[in-house]
N, C-alpha and C. Protein backbone atom coordinates (compact mmCIF):
# COMPACT_ATOMS: atom_id res chain seq x y z
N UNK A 1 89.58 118.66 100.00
CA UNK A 1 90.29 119.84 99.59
C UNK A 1 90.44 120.78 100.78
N UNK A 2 91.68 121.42 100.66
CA UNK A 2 92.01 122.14 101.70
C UNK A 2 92.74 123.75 101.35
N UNK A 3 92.50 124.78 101.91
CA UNK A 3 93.85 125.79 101.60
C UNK A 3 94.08 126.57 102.61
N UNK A 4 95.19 127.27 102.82
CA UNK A 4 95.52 128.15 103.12
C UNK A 4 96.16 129.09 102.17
N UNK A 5 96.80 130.48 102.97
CA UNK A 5 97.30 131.09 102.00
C UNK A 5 98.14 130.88 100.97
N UNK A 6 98.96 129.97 101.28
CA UNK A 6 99.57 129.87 100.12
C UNK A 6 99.53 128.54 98.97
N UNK A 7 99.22 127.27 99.75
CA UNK A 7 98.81 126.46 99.24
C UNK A 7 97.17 125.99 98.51
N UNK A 8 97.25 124.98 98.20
CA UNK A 8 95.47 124.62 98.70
C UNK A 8 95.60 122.74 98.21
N UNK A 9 95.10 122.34 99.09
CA UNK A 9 95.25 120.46 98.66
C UNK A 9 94.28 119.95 98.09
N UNK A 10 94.12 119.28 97.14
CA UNK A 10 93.32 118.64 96.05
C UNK A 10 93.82 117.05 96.22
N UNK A 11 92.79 116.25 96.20
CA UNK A 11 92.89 114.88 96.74
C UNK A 11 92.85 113.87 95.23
N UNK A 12 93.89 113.62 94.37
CA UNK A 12 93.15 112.90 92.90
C UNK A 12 92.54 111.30 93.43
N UNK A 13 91.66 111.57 92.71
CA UNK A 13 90.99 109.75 92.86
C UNK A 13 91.83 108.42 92.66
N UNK A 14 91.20 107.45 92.84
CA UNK A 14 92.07 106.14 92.27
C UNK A 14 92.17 106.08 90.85
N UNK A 15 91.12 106.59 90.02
CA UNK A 15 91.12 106.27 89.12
C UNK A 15 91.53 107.68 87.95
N UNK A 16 92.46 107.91 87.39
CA UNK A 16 92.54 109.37 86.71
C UNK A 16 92.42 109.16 85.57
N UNK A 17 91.28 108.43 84.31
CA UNK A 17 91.27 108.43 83.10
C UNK A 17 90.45 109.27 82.56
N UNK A 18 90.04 108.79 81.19
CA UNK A 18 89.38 109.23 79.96
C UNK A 18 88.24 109.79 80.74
N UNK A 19 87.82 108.39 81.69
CA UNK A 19 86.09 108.78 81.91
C UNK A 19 85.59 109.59 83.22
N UNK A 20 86.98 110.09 83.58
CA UNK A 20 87.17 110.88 84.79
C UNK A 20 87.68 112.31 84.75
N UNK A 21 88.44 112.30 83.61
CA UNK A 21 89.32 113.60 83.09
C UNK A 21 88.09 114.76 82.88
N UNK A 22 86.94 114.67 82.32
CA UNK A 22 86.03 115.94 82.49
C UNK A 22 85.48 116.56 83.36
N UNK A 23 85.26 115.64 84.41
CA UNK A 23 84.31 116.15 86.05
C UNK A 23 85.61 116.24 86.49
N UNK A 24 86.82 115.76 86.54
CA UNK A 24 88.54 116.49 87.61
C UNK A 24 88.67 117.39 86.86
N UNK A 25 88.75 117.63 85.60
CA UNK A 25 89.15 119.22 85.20
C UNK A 25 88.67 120.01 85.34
N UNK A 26 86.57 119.51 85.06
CA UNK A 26 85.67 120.90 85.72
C UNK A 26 86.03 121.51 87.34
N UNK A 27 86.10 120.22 87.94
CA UNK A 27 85.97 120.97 89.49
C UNK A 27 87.63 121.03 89.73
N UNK A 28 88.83 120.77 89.47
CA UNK A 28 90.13 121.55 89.58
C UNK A 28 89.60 123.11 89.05
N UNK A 29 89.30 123.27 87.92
CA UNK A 29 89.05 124.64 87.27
C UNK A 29 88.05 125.95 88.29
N UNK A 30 87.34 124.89 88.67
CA UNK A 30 86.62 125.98 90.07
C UNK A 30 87.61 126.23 91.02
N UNK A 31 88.12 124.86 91.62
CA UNK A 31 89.24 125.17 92.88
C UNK A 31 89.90 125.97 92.87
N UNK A 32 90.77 126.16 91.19
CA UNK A 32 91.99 126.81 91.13
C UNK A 32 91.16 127.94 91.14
N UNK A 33 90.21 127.98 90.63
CA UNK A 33 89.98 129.75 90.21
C UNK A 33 89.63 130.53 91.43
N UNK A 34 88.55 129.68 92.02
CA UNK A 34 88.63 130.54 93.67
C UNK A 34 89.62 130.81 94.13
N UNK A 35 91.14 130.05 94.17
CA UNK A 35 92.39 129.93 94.82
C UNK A 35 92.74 131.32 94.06
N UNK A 36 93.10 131.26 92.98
CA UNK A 36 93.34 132.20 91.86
C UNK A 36 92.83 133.52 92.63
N UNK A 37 91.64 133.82 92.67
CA UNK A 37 90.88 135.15 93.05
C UNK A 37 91.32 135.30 94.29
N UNK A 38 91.41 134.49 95.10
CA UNK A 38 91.47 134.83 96.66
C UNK A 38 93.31 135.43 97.09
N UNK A 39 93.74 134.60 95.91
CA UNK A 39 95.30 135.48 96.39
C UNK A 39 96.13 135.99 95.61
N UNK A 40 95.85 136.03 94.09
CA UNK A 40 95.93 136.51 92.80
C UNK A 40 97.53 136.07 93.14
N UNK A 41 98.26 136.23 91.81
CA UNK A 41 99.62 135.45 91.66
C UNK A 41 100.32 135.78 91.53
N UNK A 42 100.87 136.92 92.36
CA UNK A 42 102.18 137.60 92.58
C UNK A 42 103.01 136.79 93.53
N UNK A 43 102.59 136.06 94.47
CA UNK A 43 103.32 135.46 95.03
C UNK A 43 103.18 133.70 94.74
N UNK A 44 104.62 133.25 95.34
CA UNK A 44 104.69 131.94 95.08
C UNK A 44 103.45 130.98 95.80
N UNK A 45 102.71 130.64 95.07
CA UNK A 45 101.82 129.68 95.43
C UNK A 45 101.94 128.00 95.19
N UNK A 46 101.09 126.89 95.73
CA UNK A 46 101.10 126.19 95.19
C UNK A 46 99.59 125.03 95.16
N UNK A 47 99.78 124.27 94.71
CA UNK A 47 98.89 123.33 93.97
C UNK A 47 99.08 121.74 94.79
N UNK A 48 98.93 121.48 95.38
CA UNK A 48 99.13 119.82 96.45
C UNK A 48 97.91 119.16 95.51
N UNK A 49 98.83 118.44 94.94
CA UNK A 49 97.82 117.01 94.63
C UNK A 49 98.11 115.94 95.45
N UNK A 50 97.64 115.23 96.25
CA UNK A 50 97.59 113.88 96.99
C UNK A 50 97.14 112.89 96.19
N UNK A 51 98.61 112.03 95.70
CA UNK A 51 98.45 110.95 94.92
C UNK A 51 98.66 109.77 94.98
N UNK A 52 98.26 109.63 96.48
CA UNK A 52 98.59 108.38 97.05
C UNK A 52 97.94 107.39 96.72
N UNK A 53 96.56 107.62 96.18
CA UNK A 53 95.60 106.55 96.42
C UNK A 53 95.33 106.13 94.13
N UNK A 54 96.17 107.44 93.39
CA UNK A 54 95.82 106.39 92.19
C UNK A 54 96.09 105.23 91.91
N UNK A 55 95.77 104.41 91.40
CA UNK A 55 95.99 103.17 91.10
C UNK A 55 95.94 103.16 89.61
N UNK A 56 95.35 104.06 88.80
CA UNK A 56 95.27 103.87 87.34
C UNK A 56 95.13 105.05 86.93
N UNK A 57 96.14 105.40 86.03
CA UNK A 57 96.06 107.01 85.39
C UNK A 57 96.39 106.66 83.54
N UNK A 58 95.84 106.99 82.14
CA UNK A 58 96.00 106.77 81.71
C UNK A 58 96.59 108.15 81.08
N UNK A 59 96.92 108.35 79.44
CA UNK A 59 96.79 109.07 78.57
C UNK A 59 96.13 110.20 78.92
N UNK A 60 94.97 110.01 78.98
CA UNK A 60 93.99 111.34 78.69
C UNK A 60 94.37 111.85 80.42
N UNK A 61 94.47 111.44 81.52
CA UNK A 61 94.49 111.34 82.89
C UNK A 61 96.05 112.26 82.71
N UNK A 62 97.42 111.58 82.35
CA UNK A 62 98.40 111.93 82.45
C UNK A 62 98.50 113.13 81.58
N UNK A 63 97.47 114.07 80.66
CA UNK A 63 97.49 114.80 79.41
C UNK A 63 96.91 115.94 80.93
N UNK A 64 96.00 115.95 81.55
CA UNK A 64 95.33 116.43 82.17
C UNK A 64 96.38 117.10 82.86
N UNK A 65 97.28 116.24 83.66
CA UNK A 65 97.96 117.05 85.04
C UNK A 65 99.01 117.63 84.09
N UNK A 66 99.65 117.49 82.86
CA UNK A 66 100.08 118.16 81.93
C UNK A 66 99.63 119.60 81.80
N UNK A 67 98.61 120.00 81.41
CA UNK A 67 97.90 121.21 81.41
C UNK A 67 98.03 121.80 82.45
N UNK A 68 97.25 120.79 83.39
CA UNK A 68 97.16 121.97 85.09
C UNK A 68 98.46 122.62 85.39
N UNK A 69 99.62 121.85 85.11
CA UNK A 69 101.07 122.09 85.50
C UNK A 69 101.00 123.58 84.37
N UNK A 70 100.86 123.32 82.98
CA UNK A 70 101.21 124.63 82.41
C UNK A 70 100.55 126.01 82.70
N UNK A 71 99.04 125.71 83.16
CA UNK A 71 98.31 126.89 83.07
C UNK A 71 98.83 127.23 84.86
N UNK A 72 99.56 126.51 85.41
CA UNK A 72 99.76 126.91 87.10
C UNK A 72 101.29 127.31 86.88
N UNK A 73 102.26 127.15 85.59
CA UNK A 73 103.35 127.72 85.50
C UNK A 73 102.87 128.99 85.05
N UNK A 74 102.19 128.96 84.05
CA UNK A 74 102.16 130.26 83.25
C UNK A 74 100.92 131.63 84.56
N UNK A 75 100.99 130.68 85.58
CA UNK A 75 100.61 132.07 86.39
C UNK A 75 101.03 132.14 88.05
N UNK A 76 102.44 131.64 87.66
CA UNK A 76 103.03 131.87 88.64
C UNK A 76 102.88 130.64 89.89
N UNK A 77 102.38 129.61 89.43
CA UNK A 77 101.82 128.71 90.95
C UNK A 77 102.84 127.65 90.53
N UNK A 78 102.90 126.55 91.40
CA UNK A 78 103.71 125.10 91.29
C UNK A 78 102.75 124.17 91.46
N UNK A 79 103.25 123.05 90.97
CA UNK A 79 101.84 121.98 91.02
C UNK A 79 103.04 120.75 91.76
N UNK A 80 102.63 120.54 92.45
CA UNK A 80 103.04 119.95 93.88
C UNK A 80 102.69 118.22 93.91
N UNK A 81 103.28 116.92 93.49
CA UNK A 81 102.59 115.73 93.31
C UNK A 81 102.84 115.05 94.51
N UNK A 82 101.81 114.55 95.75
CA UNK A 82 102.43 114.21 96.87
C UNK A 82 102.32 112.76 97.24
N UNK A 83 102.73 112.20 97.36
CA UNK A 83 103.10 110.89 97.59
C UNK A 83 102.55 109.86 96.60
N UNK A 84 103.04 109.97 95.09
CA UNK A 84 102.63 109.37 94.27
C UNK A 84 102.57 108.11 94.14
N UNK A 85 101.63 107.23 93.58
CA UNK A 85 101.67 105.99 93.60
C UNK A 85 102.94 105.19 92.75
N UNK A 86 103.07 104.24 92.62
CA UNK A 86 104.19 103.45 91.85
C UNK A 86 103.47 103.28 90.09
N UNK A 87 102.14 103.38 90.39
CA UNK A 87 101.29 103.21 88.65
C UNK A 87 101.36 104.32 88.36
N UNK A 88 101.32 105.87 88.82
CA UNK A 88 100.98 107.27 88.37
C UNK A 88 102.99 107.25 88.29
N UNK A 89 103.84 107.25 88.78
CA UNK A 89 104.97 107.18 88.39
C UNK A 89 105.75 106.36 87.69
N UNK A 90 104.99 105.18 87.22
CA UNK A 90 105.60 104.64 86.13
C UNK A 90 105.09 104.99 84.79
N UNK A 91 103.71 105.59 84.61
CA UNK A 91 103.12 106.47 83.59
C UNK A 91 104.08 107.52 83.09
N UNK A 92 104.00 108.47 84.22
CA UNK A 92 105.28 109.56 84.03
C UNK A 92 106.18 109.20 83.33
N UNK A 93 107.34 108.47 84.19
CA UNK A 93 108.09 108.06 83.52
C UNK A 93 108.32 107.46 82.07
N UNK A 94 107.24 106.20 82.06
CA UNK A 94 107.54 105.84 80.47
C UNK A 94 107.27 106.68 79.35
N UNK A 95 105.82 108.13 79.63
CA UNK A 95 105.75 108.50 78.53
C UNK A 95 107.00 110.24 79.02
N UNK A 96 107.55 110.00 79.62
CA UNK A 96 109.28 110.88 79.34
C UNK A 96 107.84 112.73 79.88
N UNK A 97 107.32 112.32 81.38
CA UNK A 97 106.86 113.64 81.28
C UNK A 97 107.29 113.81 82.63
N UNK A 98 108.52 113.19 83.26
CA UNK A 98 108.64 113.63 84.60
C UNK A 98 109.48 115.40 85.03
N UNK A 99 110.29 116.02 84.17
CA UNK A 99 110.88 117.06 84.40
C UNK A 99 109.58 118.03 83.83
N UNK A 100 108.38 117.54 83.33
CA UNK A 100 107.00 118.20 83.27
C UNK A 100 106.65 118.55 83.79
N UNK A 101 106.68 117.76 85.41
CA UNK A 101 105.84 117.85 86.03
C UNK A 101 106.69 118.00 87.55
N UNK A 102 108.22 117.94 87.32
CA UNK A 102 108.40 118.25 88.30
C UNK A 102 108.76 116.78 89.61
N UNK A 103 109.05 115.54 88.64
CA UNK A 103 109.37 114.77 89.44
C UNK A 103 110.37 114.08 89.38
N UNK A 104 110.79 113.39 89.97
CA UNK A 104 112.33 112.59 89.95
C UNK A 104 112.01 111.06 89.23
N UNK A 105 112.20 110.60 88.42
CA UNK A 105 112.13 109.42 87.40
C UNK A 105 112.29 108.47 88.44
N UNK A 106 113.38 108.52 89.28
CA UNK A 106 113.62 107.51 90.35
C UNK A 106 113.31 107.57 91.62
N UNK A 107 112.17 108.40 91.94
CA UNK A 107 111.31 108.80 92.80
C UNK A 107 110.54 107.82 93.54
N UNK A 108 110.61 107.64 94.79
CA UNK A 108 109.86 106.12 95.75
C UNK A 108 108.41 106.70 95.90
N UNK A 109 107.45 105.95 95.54
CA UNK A 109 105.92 105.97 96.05
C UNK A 109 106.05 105.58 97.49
N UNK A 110 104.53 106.11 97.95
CA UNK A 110 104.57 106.34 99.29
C UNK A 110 104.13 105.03 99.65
C-alpha cells in the first residue's frame, strides 16, 4: 500500500472470496479511513486497486468491491481497478456490474 495526496494504492490478493472478504474489508476500512482523515473529501480523490495478480474472485469477493465503490462514491472518492485480471473481468462482466464499477465490458487484462 501506498499514498499520496491524492491517491493511495491497495494491492488485492490472488484470491478475493468468501474466506477472504472479512480480513480485505477490515483492513481496506482502516486504509480508507486514515486516507479519509488525512485529506477529508472535498477534493477529487482516489482509490488504486492493483488487480493484476487475482486469479479468483467470487460473489461475496465481487459484492465487496461493490460496496467499497459505493461508500467511495458517496464521499466523493473514485475506486480506480488497475490492470485487472481476465477472471476478475469476466466476473464483472457476467454478473452485469461493470458500469458499477467503472469498467469497460471489453476491457484487455494486463
Amino acid at each position: 500500500m501506498s499514498t499520496d495526496n491524492d491517491t493511495i494504492d491497495f494491492q488485492l490478493p490472488d484470491e478475493v472470496g468468501i474466506y477472504e472478504v472479512g480480513d480485505l474489508y477490515r483492513e481496506l476500512g482502516g486504509v480508507l479511513q486514515a486516507f479519509i482523515d488525512g485529506t477529508g473529501s472535498s477534493a477529487r480523490h482516489a482509490l488504486r486497486l492493483g488487480a493484476q495478480r487475482v486469479s479468483m474472485i467470487d460473489t461475496a469477493g465481487l459484492q465487496l468491491l461493490l460496496v467499497l465503490a459505493k461508500e467511495l462514491e458517496s464521499r466523493g472518492l473514485e475506486l480506480d481497478l488497475v490492470a485487472p485480471t481476465k477472471a476478475l473481468l469476466g466476473v464483472i462482466d457476467r454478473l452485469g456490474a461493470s458500469a458499477l464499477l467503472g469498467v469497460s465490458p471489453t476491457a484487455q487484462a494486463a
